[in-house]
N, C-alpha and C. Protein backbone atom coordinates (compact mmCIF):
# COMPACT_ATOMS: atom_id res chain seq x y z
N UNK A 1 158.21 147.76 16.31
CA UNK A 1 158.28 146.31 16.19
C UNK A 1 157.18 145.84 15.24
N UNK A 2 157.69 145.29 14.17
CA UNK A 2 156.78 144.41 13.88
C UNK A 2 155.99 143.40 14.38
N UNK A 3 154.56 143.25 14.35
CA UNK A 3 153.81 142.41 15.24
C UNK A 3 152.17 142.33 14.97
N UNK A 4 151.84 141.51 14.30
CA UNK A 4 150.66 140.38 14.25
C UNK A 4 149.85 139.91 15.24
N UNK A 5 148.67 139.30 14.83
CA UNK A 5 148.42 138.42 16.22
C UNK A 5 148.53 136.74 15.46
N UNK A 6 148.91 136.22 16.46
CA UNK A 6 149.11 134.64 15.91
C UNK A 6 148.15 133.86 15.33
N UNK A 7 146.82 134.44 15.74
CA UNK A 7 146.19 133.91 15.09
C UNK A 7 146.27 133.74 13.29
N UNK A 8 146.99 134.63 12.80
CA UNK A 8 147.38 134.63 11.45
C UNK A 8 147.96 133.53 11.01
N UNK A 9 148.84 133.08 11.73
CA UNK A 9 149.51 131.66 11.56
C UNK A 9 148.15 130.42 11.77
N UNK A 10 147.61 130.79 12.29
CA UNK A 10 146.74 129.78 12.42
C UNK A 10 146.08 129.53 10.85
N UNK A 11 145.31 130.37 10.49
CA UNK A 11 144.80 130.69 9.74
C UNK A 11 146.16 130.08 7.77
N UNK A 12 146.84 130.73 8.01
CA UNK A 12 147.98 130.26 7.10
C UNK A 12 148.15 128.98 7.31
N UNK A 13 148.29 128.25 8.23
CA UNK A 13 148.00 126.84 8.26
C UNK A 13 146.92 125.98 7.84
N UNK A 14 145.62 127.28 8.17
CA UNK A 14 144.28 126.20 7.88
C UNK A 14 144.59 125.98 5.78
N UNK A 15 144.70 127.15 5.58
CA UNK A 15 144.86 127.63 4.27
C UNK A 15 145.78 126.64 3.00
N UNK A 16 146.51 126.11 3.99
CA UNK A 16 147.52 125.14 3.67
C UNK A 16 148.13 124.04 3.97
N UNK A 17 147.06 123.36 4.03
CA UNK A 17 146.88 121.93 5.44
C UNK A 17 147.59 121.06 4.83
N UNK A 18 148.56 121.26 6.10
CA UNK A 18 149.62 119.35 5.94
C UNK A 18 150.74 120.10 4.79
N UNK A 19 150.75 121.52 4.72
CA UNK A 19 152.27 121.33 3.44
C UNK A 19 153.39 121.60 4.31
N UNK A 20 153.08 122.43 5.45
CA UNK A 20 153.76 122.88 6.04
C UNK A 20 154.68 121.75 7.28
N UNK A 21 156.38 121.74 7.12
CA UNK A 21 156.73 121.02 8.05
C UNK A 21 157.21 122.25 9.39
N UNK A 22 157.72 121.86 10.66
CA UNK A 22 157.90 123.13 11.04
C UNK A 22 158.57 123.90 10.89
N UNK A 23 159.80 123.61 10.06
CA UNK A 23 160.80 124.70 9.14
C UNK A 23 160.20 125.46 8.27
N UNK A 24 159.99 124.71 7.17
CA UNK A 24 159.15 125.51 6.36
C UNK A 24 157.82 126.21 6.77
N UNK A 25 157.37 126.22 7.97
CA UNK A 25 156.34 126.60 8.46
C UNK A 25 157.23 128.22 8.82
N UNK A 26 158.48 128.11 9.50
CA UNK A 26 158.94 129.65 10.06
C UNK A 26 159.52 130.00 8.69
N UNK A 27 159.80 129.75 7.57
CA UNK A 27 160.28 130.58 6.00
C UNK A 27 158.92 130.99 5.55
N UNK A 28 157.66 130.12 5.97
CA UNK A 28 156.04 130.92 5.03
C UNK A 28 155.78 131.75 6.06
N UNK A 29 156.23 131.83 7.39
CA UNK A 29 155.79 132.91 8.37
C UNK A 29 156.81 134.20 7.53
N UNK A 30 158.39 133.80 7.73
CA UNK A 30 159.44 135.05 7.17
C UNK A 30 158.82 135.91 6.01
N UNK A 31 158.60 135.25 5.24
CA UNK A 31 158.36 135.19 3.90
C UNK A 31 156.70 136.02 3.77
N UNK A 32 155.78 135.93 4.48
CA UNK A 32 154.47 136.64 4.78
C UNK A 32 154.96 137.61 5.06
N UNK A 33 155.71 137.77 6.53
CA UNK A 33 155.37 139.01 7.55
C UNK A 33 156.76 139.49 7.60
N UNK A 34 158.07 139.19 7.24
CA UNK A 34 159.21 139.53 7.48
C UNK A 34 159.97 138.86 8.55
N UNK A 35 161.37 139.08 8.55
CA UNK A 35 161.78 138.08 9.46
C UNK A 35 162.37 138.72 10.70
N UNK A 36 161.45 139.75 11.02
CA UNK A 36 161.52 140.31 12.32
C UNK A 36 159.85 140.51 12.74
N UNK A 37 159.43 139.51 12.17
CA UNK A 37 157.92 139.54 12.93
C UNK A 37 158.03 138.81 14.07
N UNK A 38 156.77 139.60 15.12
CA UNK A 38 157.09 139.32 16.49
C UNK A 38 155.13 139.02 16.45
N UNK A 39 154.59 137.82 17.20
CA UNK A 39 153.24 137.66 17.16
C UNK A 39 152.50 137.84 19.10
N UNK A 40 151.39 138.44 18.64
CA UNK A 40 150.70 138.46 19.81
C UNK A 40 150.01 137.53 20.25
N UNK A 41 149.12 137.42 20.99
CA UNK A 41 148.19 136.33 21.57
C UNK A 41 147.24 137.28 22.26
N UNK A 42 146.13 136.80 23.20
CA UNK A 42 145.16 137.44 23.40
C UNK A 42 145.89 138.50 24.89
N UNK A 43 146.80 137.92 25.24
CA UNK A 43 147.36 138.56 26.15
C UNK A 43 148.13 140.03 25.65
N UNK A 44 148.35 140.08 24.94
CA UNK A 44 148.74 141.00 24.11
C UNK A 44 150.60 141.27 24.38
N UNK A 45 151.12 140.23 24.84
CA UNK A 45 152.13 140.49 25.09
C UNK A 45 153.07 139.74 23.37
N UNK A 46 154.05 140.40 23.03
CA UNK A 46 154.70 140.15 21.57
C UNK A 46 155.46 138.90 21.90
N UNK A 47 156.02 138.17 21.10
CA UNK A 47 156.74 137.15 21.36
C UNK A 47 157.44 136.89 20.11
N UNK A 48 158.84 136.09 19.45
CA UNK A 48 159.37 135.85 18.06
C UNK A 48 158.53 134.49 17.44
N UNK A 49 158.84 134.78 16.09
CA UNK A 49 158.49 134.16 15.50
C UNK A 49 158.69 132.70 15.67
N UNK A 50 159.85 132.62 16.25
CA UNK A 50 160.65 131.18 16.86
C UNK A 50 159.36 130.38 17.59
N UNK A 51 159.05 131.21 18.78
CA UNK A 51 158.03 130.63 19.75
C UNK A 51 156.74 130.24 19.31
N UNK A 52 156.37 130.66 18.31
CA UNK A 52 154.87 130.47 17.45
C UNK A 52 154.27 129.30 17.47
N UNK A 53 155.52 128.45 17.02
CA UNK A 53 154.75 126.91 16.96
C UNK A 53 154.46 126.43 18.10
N UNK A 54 155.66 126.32 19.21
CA UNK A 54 155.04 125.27 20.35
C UNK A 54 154.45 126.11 20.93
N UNK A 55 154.26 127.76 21.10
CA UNK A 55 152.47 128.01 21.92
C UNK A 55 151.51 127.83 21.34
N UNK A 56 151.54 127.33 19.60
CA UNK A 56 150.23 127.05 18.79
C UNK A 56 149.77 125.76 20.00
N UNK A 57 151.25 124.84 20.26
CA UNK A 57 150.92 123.28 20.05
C UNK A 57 150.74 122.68 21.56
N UNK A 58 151.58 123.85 22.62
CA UNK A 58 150.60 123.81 23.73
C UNK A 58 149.81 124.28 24.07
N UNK A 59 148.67 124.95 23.34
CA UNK A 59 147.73 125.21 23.47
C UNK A 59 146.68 124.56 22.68
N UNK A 60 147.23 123.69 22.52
CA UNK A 60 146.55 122.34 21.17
C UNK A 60 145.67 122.97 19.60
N UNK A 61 146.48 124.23 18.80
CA UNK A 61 145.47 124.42 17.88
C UNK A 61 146.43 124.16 16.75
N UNK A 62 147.49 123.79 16.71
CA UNK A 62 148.19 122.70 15.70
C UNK A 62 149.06 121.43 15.89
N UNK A 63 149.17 120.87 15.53
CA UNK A 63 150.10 120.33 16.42
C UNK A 63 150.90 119.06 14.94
N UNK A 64 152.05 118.73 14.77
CA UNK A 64 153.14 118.02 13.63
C UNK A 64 152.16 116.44 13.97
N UNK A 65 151.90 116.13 12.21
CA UNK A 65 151.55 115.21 11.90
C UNK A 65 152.38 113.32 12.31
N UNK A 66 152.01 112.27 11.76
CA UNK A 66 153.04 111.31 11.93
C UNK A 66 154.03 111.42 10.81
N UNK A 67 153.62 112.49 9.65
CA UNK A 67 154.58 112.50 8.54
C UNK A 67 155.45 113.73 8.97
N UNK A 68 155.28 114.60 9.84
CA UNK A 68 155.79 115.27 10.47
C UNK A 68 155.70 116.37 9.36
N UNK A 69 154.41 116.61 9.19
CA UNK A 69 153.56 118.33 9.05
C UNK A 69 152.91 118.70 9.46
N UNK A 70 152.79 120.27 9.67
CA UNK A 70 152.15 120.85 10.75
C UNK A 70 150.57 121.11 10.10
N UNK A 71 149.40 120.47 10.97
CA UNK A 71 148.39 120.36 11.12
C UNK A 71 147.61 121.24 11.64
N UNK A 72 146.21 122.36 11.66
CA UNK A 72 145.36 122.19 12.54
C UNK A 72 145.01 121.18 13.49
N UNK A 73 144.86 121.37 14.61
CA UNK A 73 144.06 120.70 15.67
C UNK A 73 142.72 120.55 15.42
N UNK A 74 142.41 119.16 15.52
CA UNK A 74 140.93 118.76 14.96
C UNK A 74 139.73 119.22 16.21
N UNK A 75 140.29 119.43 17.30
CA UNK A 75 139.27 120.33 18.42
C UNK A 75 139.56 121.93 18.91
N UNK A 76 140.65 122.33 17.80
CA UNK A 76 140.98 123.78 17.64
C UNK A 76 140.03 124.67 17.86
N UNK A 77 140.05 125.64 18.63
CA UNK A 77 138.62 126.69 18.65
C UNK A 77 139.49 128.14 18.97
N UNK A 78 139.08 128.81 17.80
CA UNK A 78 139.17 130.41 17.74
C UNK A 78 138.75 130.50 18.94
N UNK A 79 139.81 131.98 19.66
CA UNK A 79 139.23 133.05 20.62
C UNK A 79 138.18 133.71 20.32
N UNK A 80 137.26 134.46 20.86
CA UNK A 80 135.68 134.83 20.65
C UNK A 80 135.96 136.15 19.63
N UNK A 81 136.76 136.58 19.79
CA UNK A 81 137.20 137.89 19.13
C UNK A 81 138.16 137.26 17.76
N UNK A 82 138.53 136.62 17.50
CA UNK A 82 139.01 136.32 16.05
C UNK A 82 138.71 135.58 15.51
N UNK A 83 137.78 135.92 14.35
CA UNK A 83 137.17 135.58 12.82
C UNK A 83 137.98 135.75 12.18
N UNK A 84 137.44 135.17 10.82
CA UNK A 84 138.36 136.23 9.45
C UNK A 84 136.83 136.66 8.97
């Protein structure tokens, strides 16, 4: 299986703030990692690419603008273990 940790998406977002809507947010995920990428979390359990956004956005570290693009969370905080 292909598989990442999500934090990558995070990061691809910081990288590219506000271009991304959430469609085009899963074609720059396809388009990075392939379109059978599956992302982790600290739990280490895999999940699709589909699910990426709303566990970014309930977990508040992006969340769709009023123009409706996907944002960093302005009180976003990395897990202790992922830097770049």
């Amino acid at each position: 299986m292909n598989t990442t940790h999500v934090h990558e998406v995070i990061f691809l977002v910081q990288d590219n703030d506000a271009v991304f809507t959430p469609a085009t947010l899963m074609d720059a995920i396809s388009n990075k990692w392939g379109e059978d990428i599956h992302f982790t979390a600290c739990s280490g359990v895999p999940f699709p690419k589909e699910e990426t956004l709303p566990f970014l956005m309930e977990r508040s570290k992006v969340f769709v603008n009023d123009n409706g693009m996907v944002e960093v969370h302005p009180t976003m905080k990395m897990c202790d273990s992922h830097t770049r």
